[in-house]
C-alpha atoms as a PDB file:
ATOM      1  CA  UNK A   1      28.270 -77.763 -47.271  1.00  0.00           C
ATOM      2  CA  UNK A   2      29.983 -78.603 -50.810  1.00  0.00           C
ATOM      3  CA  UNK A   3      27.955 -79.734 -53.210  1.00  0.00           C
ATOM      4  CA  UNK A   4      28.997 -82.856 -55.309  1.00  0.00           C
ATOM      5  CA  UNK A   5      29.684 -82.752 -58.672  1.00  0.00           C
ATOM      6  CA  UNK A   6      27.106 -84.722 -60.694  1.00  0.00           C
ATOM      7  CA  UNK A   7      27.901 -84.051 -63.967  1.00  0.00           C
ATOM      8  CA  UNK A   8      31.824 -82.534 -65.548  1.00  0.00           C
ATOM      9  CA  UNK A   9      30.547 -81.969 -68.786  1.00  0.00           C
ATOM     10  CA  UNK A  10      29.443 -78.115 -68.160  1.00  0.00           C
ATOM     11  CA  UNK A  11      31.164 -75.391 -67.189  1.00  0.00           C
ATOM     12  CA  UNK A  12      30.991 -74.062 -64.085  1.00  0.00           C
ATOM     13  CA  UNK A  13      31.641 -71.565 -61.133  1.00  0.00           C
ATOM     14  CA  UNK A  14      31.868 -72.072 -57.216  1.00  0.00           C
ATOM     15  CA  UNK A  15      30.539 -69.800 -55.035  1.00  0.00           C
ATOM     16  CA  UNK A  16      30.248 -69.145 -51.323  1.00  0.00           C
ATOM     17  CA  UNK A  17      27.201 -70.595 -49.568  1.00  0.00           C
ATOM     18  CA  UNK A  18      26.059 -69.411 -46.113  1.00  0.00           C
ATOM     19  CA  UNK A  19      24.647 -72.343 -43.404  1.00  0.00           C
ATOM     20  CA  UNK A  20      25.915 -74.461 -40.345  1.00  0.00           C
ATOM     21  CA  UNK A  21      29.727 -74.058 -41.643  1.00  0.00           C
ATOM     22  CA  UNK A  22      30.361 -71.960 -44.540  1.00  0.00           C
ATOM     23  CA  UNK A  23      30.745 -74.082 -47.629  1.00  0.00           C
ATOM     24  CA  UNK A  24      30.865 -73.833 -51.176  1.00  0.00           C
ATOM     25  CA  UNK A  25      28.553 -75.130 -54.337  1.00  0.00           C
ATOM     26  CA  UNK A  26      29.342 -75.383 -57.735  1.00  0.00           C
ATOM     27  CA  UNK A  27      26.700 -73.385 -60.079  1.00  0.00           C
ATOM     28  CA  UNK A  28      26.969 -75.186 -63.738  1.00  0.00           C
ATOM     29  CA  UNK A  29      26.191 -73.402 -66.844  1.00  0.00           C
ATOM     30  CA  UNK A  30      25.913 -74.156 -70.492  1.00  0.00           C
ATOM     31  CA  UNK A  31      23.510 -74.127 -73.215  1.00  0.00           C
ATOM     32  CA  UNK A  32      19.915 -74.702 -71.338  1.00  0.00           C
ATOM     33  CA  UNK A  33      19.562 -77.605 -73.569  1.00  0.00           C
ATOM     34  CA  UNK A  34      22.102 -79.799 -72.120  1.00  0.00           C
ATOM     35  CA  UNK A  35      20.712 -79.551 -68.809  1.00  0.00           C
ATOM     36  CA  UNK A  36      20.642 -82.418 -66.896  1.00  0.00           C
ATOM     37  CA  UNK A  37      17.451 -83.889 -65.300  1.00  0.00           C
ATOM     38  CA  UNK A  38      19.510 -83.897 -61.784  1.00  0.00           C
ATOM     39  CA  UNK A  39      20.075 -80.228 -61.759  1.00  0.00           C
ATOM     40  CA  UNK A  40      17.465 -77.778 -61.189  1.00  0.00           C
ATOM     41  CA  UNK A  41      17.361 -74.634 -64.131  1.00  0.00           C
ATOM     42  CA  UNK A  42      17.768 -70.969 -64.353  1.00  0.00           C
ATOM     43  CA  UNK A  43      16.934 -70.392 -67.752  1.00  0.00           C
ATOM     44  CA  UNK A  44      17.762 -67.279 -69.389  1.00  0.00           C
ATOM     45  CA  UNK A  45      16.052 -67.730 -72.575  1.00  0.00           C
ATOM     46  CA  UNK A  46      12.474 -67.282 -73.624  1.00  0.00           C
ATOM     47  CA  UNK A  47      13.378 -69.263 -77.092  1.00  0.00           C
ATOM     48  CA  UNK A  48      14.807 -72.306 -75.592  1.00  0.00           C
ATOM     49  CA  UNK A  49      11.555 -74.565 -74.576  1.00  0.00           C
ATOM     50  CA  UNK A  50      12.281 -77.004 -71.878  1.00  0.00           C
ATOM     51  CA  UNK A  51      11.168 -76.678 -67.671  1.00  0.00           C
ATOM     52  CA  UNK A  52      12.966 -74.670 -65.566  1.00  0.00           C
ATOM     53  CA  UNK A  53      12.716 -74.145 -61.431  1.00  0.00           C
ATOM     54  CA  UNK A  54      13.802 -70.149 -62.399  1.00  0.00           C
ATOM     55  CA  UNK A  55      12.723 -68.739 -65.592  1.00  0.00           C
ATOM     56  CA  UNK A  56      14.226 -65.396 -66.031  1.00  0.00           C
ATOM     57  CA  UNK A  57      14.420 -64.261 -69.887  1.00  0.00           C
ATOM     58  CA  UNK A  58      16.688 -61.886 -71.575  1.00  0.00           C
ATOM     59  CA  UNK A  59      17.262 -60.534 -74.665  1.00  0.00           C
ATOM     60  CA  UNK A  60      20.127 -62.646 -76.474  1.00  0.00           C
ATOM     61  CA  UNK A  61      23.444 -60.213 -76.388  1.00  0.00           C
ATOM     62  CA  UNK A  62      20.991 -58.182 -73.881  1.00  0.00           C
ATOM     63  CA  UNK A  63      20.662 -56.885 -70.167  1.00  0.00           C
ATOM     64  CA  UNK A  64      18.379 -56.536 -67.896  1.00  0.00           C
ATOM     65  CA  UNK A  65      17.102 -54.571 -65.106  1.00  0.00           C
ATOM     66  CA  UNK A  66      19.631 -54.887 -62.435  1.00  0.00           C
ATOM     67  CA  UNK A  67      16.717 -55.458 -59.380  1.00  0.00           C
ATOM     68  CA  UNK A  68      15.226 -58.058 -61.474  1.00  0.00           C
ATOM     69  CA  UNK A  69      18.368 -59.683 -62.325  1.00  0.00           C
ATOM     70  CA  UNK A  70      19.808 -59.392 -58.108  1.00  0.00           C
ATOM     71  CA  UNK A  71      16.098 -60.829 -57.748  1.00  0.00           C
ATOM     72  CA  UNK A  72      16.924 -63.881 -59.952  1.00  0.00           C
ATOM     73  CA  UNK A  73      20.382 -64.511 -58.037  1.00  0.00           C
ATOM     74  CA  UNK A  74      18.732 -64.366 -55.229  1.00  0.00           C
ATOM     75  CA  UNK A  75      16.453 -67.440 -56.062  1.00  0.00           C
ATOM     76  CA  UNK A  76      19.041 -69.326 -57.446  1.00  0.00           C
ATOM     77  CA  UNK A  77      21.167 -68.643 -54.183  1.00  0.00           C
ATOM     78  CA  UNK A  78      17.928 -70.195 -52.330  1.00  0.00           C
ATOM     79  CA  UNK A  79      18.124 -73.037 -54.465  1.00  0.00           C
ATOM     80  CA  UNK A  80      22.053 -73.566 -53.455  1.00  0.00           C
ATOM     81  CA  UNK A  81      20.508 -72.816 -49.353  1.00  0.00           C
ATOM     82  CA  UNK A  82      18.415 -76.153 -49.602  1.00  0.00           C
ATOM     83  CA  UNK A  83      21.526 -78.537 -51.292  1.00  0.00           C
ATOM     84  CA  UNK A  84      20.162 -78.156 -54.592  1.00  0.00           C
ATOM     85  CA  UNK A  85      22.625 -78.100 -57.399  1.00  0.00           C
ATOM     86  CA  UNK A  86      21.737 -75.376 -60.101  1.00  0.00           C
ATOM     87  CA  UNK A  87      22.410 -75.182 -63.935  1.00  0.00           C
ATOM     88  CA  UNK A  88      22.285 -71.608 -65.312  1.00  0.00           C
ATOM     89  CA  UNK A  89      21.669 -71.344 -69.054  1.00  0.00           C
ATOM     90  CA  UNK A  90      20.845 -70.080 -72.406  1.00  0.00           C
ATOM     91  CA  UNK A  91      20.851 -70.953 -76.237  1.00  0.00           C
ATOM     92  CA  UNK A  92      24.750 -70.997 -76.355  1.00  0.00           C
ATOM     93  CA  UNK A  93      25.707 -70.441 -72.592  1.00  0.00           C
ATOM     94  CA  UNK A  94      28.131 -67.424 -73.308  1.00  0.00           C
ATOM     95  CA  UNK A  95      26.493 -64.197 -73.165  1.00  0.00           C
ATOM     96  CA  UNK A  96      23.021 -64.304 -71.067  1.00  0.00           C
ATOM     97  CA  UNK A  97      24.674 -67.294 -69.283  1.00  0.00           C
ATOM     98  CA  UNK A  98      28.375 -65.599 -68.222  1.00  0.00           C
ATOM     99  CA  UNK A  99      26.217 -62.410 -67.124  1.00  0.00           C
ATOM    100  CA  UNK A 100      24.257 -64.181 -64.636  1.00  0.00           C
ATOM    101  CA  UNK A 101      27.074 -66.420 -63.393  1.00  0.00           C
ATOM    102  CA  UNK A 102      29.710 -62.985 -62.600  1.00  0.00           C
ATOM    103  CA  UNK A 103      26.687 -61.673 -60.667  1.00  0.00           C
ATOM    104  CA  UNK A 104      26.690 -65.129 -58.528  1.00  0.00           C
ATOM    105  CA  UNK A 105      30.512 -64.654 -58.485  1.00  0.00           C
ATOM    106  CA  UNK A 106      30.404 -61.112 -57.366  1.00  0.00           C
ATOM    107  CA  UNK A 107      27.971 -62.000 -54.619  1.00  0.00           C
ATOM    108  CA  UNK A 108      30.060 -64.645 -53.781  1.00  0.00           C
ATOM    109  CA  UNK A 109      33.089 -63.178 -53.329  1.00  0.00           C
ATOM    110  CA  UNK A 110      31.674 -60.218 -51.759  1.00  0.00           C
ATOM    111  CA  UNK A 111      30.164 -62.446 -49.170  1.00  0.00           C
ATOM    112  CA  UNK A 112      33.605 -64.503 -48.714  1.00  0.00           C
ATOM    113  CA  UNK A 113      36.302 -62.988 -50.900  1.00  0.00           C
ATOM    114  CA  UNK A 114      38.183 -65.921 -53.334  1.00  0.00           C
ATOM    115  CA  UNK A 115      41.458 -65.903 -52.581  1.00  0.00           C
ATOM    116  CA  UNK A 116      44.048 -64.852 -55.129  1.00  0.00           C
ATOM    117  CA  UNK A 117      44.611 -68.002 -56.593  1.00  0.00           C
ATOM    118  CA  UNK A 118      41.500 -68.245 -57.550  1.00  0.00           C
ATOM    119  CA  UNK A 119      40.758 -64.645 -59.185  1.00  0.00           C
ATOM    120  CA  UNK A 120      44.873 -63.482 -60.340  1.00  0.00           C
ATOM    121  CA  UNK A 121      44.890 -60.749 -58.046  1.00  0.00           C
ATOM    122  CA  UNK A 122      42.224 -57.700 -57.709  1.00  0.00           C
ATOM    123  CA  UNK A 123      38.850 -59.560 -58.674  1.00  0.00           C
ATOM    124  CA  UNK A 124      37.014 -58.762 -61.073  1.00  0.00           C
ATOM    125  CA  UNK A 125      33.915 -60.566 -61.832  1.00  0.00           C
ATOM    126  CA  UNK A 126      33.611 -60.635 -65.540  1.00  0.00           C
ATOM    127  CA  UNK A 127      37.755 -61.628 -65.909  1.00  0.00           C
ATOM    128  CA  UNK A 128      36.787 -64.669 -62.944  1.00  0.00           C
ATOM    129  CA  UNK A 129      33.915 -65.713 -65.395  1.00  0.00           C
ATOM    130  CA  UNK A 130      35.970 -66.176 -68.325  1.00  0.00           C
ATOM    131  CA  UNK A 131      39.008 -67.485 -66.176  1.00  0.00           C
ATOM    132  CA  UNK A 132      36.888 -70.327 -64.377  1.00  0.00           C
ATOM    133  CA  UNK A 133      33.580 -71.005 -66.463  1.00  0.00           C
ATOM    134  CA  UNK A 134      34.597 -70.069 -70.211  1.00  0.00           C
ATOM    135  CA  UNK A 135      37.027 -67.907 -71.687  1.00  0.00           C
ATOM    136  CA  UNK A 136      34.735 -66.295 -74.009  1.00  0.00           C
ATOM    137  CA  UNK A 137      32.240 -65.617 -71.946  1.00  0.00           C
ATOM    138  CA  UNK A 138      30.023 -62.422 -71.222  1.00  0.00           C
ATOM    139  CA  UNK A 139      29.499 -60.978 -75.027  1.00  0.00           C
ATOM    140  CA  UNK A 140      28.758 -57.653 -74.919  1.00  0.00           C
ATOM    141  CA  UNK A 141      30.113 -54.542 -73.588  1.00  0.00           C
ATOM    142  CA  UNK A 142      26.424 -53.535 -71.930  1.00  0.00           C
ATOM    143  CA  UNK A 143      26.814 -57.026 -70.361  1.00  0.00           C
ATOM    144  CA  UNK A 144      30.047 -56.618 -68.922  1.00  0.00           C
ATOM    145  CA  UNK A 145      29.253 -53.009 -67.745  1.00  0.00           C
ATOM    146  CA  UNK A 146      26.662 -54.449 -65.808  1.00  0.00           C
ATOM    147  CA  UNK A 147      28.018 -57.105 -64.191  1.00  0.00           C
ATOM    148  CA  UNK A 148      31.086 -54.878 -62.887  1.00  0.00           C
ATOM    149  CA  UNK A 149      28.804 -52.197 -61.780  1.00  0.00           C
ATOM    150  CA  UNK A 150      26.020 -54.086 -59.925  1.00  0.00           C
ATOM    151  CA  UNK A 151      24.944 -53.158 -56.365  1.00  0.00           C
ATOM    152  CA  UNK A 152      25.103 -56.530 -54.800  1.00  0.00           C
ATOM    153  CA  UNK A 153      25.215 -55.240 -51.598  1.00  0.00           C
ATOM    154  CA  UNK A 154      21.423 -56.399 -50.538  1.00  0.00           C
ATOM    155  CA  UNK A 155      21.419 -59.737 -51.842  1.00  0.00           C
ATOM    156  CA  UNK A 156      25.012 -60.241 -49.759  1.00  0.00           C
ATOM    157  CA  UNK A 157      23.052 -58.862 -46.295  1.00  0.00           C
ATOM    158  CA  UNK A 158      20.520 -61.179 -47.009  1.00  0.00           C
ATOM    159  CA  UNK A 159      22.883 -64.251 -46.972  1.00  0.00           C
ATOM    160  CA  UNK A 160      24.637 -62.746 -43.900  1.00  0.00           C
ATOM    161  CA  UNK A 161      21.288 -62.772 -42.258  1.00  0.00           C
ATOM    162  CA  UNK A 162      20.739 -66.308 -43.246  1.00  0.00           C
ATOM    163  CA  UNK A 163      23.837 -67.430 -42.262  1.00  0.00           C
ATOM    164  CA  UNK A 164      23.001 -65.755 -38.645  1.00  0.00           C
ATOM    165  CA  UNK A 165      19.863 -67.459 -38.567  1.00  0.00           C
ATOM    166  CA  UNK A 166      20.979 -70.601 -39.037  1.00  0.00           C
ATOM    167  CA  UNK A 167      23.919 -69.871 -36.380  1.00  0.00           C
ATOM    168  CA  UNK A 168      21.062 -69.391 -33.863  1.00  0.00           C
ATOM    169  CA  UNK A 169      21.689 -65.440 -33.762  1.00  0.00           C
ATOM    170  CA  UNK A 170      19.505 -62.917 -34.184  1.00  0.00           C
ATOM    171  CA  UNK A 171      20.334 -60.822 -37.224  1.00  0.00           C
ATOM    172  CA  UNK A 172      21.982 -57.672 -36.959  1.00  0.00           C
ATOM    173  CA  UNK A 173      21.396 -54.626 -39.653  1.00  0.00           C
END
């Protein structure tokens, strides 16, 4: 499953997505304002004002807690599990945005690892996000702290168990 690209204006990632054949989506971010009607949201700031499907505040320059933040992922993984395509964003798309996007790319990879063309060697999620989505991305130290120290390892079994599911096995633990 690959997911077509609707719209080249934003940035965005690709990430590993479990079903009949593994495949790959792209996961678009930007400024939440320049959404585009065809892509479902993630929006990552309470002072932006427009619909989301996810709507998952933080602090501008801030963090979060991580289980609410692997909870968010999550949901925007689901999103990519029914061939939805999903636009992450906040005010600017840098900070909040980049944050959430190397979590997606840390689950991804720790689901399927990139290969190293695509990550310059050892990976390292905050250096992918600023290498494939926007140079300057991920503002803060706090923010990159988190995303290089996040416990992804639940959301990833919960993929794998999709991904069995949908194989017709029963999934192991």
């Amino acid at each position: 499953m690959v997911a077509k690209v609707i719209d080249k204006s934003p940035g965005h990632i690709v990430v590993a997505v479990p079903g009949s054949g593994l495949g790959r989506a792209f996961v678009y971010g930007g400024p939440y304002l320049r959404k585009s009607a065809k892509l479902v949201g993630v929006k990552l700031a309470a002072e932006v004002r427009k619909d989301c499907t996810i709507n998952f505040p933080i602090p501008n320059y801030g963090i979060c807690a991580q289980s609410e933040l692997l909870e968010a992922v999550a949901k925007a993984y689901a999103l990519l599990l029914t061939d939805q395509q999903v636009y992450v964003g906040c005010v600017g798309g840098i900070g909040r945005t980049g944050m959430f996007l190397g979590v997606m790319a840390k689950v991804s990879h720790a689901y399927v690892p990139y290969g190293p063309e695509e990550c310059g060697g050892a990976f390292d999620p905050v250096l992918f996000v600023r290498k494939h989505y926007l140079a300057h991305a991920i503002e803060t130290s706090a923010q990159e702290s988190l995303v290089r120290g996040i416990d992804v390892s639940g959301v990833v079994r919960w993929l794998k168990a999709f991904d069995e599911i949908t194989a017709g096995s029963v999934p192991s633990r």
